[in-house]
PDB file of N, CA and C in Angstrom:
ATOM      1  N   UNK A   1       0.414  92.382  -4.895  1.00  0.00           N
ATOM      2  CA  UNK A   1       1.464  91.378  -4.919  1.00  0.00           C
ATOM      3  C   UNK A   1       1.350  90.458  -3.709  1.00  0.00           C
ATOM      4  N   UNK A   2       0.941  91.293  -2.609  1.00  0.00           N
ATOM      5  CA  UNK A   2       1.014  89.979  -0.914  1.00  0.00           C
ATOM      6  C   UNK A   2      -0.257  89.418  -1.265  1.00  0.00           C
ATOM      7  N   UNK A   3      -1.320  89.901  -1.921  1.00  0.00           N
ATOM      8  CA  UNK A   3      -2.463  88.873  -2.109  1.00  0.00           C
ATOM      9  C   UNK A   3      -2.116  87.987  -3.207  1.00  0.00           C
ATOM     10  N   UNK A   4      -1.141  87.980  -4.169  1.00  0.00           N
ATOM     11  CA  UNK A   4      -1.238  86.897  -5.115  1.00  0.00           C
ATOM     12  C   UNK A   4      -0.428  86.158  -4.601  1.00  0.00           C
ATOM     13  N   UNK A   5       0.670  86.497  -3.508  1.00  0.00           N
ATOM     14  CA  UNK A   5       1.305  85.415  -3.003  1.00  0.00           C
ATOM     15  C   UNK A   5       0.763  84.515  -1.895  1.00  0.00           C
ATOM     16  N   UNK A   6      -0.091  85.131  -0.954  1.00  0.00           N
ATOM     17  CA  UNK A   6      -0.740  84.421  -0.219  1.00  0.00           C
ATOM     18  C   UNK A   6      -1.848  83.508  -0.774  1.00  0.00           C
ATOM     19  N   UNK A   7      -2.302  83.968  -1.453  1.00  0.00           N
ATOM     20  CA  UNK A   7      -3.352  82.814  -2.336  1.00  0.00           C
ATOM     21  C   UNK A   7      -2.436  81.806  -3.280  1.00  0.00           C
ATOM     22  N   UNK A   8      -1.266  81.989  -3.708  1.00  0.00           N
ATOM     23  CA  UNK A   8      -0.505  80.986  -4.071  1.00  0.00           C
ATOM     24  C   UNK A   8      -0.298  79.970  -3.125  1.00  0.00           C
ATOM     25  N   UNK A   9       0.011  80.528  -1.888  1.00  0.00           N
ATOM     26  CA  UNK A   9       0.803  79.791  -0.829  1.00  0.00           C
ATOM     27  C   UNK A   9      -0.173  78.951   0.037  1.00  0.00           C
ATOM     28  N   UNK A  10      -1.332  79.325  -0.030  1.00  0.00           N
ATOM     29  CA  UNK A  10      -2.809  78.552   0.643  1.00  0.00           C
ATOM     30  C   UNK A  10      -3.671  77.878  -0.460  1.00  0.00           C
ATOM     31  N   UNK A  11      -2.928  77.840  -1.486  1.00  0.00           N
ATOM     32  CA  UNK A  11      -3.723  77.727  -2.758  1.00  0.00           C
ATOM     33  C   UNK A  11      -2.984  76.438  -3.447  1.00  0.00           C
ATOM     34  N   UNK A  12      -1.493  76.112  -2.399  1.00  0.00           N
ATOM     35  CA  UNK A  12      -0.668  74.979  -2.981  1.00  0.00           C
ATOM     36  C   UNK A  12      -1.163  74.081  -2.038  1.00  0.00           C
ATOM     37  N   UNK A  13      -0.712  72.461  -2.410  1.00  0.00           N
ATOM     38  CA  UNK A  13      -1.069  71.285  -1.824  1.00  0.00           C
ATOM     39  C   UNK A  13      -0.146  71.301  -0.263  1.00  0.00           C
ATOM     40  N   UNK A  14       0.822  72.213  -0.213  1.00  0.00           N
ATOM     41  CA  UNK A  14       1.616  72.072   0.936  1.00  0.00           C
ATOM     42  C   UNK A  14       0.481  72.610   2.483  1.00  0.00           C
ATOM     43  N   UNK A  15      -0.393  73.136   1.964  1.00  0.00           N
ATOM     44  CA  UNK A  15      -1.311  73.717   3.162  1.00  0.00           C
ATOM     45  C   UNK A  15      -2.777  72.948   2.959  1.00  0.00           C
ATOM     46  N   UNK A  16      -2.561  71.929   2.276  1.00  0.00           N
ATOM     47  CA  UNK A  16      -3.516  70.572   2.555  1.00  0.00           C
ATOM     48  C   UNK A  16      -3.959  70.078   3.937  1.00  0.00           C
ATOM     49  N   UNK A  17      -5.243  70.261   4.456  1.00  0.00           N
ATOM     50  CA  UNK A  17      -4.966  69.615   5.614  1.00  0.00           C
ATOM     51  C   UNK A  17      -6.227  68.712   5.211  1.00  0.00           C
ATOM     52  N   UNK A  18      -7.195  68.490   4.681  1.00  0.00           N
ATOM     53  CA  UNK A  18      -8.372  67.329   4.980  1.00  0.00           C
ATOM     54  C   UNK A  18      -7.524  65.503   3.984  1.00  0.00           C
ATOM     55  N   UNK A  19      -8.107  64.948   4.440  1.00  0.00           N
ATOM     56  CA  UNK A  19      -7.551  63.403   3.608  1.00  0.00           C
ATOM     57  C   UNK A  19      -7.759  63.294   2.349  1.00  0.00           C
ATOM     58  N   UNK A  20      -8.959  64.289   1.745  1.00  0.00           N
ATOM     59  CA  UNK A  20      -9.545  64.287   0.320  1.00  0.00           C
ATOM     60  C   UNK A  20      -8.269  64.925  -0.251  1.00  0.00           C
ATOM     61  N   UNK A  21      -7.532  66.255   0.653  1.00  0.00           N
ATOM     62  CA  UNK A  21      -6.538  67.016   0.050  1.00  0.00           C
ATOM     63  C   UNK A  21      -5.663  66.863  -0.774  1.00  0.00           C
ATOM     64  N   UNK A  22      -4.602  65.780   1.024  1.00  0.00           N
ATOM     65  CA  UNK A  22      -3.590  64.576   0.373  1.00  0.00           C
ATOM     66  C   UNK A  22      -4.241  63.542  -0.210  1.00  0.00           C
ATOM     67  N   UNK A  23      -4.922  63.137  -0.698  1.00  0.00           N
ATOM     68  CA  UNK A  23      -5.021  61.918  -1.813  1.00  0.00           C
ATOM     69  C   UNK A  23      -5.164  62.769  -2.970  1.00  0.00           C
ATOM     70  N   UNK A  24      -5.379  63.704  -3.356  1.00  0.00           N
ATOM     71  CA  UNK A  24      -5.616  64.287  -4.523  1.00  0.00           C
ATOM     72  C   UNK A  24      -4.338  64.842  -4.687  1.00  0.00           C
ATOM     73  N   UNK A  25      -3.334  65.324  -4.227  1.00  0.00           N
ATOM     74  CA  UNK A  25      -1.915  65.770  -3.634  1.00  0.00           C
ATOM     75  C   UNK A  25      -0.837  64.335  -4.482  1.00  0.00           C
ATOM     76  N   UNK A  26      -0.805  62.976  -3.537  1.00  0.00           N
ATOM     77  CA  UNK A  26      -0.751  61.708  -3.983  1.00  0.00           C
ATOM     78  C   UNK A  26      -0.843  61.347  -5.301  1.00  0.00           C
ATOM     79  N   UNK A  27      -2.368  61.722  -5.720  1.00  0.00           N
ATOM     80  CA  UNK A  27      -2.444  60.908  -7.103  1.00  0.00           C
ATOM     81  C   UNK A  27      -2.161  62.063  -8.147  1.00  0.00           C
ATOM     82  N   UNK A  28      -1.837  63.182  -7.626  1.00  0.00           N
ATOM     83  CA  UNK A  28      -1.190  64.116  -8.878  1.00  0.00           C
ATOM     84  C   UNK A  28       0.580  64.188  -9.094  1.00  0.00           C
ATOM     85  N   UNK A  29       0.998  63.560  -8.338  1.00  0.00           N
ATOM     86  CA  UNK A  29       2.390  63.294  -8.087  1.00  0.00           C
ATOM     87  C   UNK A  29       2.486  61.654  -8.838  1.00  0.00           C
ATOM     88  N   UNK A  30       1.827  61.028  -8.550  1.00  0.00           N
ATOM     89  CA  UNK A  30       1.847  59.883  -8.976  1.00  0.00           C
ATOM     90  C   UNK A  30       1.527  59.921 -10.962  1.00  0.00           C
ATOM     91  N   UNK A  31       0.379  60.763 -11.122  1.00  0.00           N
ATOM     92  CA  UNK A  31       0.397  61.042 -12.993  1.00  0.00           C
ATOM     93  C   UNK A  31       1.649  61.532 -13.220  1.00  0.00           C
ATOM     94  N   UNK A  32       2.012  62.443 -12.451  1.00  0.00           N
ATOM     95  CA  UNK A  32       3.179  63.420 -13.415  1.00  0.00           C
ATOM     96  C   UNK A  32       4.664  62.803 -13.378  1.00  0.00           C
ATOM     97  N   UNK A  33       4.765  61.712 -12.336  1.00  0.00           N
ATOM     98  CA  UNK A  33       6.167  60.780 -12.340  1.00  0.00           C
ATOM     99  C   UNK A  33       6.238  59.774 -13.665  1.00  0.00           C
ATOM    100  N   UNK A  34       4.264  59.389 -13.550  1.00  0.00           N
ATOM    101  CA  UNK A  34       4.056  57.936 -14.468  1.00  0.00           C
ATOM    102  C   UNK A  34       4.875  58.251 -15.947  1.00  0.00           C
ATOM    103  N   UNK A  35       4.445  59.908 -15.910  1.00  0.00           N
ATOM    104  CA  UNK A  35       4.493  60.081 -17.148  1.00  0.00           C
ATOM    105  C   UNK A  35       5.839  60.173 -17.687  1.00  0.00           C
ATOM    106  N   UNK A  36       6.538  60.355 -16.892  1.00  0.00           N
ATOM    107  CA  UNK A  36       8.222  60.428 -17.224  1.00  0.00           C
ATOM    108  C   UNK A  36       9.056  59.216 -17.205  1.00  0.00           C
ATOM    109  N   UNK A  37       8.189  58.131 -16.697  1.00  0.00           N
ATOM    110  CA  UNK A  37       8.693  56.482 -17.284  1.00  0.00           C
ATOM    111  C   UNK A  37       8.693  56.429 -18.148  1.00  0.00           C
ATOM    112  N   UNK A  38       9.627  56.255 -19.370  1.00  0.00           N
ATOM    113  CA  UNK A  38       9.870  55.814 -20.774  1.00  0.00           C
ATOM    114  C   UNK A  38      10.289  54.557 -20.834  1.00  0.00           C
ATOM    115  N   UNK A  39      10.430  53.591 -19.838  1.00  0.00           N
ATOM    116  CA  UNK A  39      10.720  52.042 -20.092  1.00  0.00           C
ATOM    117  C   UNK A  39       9.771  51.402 -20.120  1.00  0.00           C
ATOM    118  N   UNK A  40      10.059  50.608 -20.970  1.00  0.00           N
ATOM    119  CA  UNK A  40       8.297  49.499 -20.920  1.00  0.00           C
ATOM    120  C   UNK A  40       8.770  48.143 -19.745  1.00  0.00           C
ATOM    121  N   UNK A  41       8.259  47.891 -18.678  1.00  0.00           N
ATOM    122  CA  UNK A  41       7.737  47.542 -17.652  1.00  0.00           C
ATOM    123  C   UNK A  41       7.083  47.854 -16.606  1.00  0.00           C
ATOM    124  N   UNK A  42       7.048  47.174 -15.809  1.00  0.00           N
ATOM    125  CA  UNK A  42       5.454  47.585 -14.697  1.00  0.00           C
ATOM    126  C   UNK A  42       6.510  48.615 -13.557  1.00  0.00           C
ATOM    127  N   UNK A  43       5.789  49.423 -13.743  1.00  0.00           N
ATOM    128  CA  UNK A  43       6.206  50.863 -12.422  1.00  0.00           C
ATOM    129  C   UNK A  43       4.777  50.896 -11.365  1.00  0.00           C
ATOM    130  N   UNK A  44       5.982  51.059 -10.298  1.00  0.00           N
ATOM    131  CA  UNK A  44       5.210  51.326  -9.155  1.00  0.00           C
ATOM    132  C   UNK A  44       5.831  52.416  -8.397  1.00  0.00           C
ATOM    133  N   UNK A  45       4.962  52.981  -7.890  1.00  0.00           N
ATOM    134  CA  UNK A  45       5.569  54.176  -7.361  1.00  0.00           C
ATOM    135  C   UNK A  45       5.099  54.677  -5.701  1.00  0.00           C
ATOM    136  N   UNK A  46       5.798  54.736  -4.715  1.00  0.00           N
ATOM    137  CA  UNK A  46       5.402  55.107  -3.628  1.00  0.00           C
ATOM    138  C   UNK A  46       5.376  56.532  -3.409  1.00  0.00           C
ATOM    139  N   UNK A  47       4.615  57.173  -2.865  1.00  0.00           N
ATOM    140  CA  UNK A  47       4.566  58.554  -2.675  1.00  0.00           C
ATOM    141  C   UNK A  47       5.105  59.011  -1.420  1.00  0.00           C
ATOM    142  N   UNK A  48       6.009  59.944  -0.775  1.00  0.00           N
ATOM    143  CA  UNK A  48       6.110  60.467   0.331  1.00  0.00           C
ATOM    144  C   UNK A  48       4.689  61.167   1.037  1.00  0.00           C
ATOM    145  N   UNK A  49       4.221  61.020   1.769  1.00  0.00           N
ATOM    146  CA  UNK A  49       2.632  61.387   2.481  1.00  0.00           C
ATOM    147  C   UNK A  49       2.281  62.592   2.126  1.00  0.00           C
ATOM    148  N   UNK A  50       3.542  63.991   1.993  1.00  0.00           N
ATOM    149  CA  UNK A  50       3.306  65.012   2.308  1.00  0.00           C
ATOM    150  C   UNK A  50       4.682  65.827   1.903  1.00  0.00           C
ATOM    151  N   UNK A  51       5.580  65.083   1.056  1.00  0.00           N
ATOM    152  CA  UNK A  51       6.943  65.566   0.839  1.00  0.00           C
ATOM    153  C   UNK A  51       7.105  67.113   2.124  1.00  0.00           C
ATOM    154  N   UNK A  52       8.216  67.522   1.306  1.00  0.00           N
ATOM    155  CA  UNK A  52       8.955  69.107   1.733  1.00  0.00           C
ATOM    156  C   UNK A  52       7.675  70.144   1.928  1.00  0.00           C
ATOM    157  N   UNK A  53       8.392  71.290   2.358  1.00  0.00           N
ATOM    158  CA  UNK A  53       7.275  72.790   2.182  1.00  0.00           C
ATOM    159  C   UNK A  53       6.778  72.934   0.768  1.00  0.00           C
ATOM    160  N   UNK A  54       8.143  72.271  -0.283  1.00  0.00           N
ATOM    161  CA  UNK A  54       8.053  73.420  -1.678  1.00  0.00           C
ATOM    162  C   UNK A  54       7.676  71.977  -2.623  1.00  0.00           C
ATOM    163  N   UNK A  55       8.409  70.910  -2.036  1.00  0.00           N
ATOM    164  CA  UNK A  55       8.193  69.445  -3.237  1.00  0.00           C
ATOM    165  C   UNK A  55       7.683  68.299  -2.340  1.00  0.00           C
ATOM    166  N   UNK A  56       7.047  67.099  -3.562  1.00  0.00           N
ATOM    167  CA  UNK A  56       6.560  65.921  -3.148  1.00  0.00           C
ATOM    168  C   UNK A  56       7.640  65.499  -3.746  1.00  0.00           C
ATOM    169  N   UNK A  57       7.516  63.845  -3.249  1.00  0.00           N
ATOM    170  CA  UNK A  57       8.694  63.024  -3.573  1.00  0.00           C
ATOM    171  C   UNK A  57       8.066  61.744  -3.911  1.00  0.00           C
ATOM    172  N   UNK A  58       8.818  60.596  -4.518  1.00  0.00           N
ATOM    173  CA  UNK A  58       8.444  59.643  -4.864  1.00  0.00           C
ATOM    174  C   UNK A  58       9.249  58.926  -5.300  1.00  0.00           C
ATOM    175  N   UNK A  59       9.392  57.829  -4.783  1.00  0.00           N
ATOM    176  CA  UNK A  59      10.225  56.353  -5.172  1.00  0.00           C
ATOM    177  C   UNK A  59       9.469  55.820  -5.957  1.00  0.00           C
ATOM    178  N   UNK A  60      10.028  55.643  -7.368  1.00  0.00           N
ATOM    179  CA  UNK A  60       9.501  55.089  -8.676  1.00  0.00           C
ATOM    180  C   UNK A  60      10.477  53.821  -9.092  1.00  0.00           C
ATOM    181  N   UNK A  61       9.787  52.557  -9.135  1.00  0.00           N
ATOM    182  CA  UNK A  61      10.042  51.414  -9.511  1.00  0.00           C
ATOM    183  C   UNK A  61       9.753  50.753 -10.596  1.00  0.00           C
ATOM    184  N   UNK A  62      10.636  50.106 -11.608  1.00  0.00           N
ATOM    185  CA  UNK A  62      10.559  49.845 -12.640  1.00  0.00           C
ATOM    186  C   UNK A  62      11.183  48.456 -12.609  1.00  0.00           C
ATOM    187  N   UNK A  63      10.405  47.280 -13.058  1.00  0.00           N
ATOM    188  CA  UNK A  63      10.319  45.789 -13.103  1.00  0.00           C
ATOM    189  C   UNK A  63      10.509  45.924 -14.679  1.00  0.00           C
ATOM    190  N   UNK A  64      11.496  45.333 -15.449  1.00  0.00           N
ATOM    191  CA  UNK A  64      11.282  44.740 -16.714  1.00  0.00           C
ATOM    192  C   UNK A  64      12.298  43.707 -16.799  1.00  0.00           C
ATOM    193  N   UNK A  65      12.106  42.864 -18.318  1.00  0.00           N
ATOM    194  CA  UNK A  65      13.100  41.805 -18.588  1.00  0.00           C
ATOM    195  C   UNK A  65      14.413  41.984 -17.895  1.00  0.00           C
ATOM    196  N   UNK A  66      15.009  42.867 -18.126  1.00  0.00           N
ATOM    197  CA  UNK A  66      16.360  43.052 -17.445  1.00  0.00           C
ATOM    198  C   UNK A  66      16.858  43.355 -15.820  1.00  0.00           C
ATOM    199  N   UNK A  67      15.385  43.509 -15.303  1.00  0.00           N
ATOM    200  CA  UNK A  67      15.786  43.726 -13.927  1.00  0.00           C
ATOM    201  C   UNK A  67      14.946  44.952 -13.204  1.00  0.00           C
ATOM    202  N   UNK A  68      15.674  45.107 -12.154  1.00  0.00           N
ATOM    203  CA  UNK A  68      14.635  46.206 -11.530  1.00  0.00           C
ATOM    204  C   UNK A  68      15.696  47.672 -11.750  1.00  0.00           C
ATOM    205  N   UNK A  69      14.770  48.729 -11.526  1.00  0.00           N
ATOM    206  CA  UNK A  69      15.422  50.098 -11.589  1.00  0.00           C
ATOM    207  C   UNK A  69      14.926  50.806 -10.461  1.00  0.00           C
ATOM    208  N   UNK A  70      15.219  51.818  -9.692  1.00  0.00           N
ATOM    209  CA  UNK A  70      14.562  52.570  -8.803  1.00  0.00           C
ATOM    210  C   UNK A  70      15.315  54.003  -8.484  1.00  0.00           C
ATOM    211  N   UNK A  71      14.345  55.014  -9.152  1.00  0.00           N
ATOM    212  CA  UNK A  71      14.567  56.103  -9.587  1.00  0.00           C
ATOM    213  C   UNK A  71      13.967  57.456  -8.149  1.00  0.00           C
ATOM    214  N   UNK A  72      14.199  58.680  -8.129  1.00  0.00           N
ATOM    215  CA  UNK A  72      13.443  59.441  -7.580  1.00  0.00           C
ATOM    216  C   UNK A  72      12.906  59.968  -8.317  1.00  0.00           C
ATOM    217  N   UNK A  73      11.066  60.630  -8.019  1.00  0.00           N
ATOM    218  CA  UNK A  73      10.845  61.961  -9.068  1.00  0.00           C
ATOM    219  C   UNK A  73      10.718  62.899  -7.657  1.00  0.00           C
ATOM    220  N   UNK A  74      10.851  63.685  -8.419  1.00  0.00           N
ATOM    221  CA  UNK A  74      10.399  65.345  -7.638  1.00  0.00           C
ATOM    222  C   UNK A  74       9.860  65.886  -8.282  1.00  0.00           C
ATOM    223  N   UNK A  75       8.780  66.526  -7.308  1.00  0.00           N
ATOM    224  CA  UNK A  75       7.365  67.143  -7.715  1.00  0.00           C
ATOM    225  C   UNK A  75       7.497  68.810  -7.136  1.00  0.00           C
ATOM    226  N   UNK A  76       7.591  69.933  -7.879  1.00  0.00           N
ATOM    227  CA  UNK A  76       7.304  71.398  -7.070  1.00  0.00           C
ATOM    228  C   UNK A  76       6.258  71.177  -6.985  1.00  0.00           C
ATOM    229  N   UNK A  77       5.334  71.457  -5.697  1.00  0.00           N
ATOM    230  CA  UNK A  77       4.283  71.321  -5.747  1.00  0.00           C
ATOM    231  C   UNK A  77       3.585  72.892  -5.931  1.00  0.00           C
ATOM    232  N   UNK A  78       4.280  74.028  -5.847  1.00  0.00           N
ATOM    233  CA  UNK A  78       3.768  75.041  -7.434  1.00  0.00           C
ATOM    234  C   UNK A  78       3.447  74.943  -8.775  1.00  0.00           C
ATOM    235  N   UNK A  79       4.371  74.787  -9.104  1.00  0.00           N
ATOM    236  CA  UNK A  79       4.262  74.631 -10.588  1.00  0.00           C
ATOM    237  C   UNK A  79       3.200  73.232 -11.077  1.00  0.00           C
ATOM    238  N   UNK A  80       3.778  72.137 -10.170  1.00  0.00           N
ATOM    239  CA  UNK A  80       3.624  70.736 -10.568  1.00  0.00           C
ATOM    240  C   UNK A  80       4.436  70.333 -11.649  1.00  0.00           C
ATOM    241  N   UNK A  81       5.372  70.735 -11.929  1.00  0.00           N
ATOM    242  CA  UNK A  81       6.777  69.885 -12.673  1.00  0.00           C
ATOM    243  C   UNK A  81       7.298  69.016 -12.071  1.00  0.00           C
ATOM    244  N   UNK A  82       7.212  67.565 -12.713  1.00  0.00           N
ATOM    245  CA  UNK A  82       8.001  66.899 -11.857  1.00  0.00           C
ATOM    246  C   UNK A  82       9.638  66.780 -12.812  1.00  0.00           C
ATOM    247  N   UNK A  83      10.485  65.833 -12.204  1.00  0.00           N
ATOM    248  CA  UNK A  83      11.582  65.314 -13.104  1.00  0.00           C
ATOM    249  C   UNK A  83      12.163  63.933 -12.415  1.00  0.00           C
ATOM    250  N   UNK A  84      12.613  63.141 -12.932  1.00  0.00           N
ATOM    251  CA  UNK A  84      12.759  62.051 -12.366  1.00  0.00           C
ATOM    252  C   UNK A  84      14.396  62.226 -12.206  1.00  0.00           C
ATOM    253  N   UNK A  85      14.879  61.178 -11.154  1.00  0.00           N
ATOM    254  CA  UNK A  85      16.593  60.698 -11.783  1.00  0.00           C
ATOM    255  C   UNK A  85      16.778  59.924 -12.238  1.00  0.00           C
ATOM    256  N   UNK A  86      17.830  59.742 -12.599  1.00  0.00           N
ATOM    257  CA  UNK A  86      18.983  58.842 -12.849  1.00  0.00           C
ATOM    258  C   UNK A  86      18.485  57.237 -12.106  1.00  0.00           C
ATOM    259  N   UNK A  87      18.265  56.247 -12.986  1.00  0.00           N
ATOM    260  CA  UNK A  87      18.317  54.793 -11.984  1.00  0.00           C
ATOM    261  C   UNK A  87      19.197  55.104 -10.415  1.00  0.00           C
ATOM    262  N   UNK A  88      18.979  54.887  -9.197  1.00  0.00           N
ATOM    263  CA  UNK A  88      19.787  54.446  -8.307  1.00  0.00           C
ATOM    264  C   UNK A  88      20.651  53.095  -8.641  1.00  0.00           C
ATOM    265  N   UNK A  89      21.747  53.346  -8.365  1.00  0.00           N
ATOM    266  CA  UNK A  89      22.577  52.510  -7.999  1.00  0.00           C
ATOM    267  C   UNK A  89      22.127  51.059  -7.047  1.00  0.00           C
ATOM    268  N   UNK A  90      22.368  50.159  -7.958  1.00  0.00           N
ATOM    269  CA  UNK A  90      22.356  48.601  -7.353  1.00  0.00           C
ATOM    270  C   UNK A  90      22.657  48.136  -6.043  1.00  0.00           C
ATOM    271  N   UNK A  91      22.751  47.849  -5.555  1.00  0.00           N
ATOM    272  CA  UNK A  91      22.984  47.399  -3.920  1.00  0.00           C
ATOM    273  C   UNK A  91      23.486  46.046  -4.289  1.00  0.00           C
TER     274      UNK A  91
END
């Protein structure tokens, strides 16, 4: 059991340390948000460098006819589930 948890725990993106790591870290946070956009306009999405111990994070932006939207996703970076929110509130 302490070896399947330690190889989980060195085995997640949170104990990333080379640049190849986090960019591969980055652009897997970045598929699994894309994919939970269901509006048709252009999304952009910024990544937190290195989120939490347990999640990545990401400010997801959505440009269409009606305006802009800007959502969070969260990423476990175990599992790799992300889920997005709710539009933020307008300013």
């Amino acid at each position: 059991m302490r070896l399947a948890l330690a190889f989980a725990l060195f085995a997640s993106p949170a104990f990333a340390d080379s640049p190849d790591a986090w960019e591969e870290f980055a652009q897997n946070i970045t598929r699994a948000c894309l994919a939970l956009v269901q509006d048709p306009g252009l999304s952009t999405i910024e990544v937190s460098p290195h989120g939490s111990q347990s999640y990545g994070a990401a400010l997801v932006t959505l440009t269409a006819d009606y305006g802009t939207d800007r959502m969070i996703c969260i990423y476990e970076k175990l599992s790799g589930v992300a889920e997005l929110t709710t539009p933020l509130p307008q300013e």
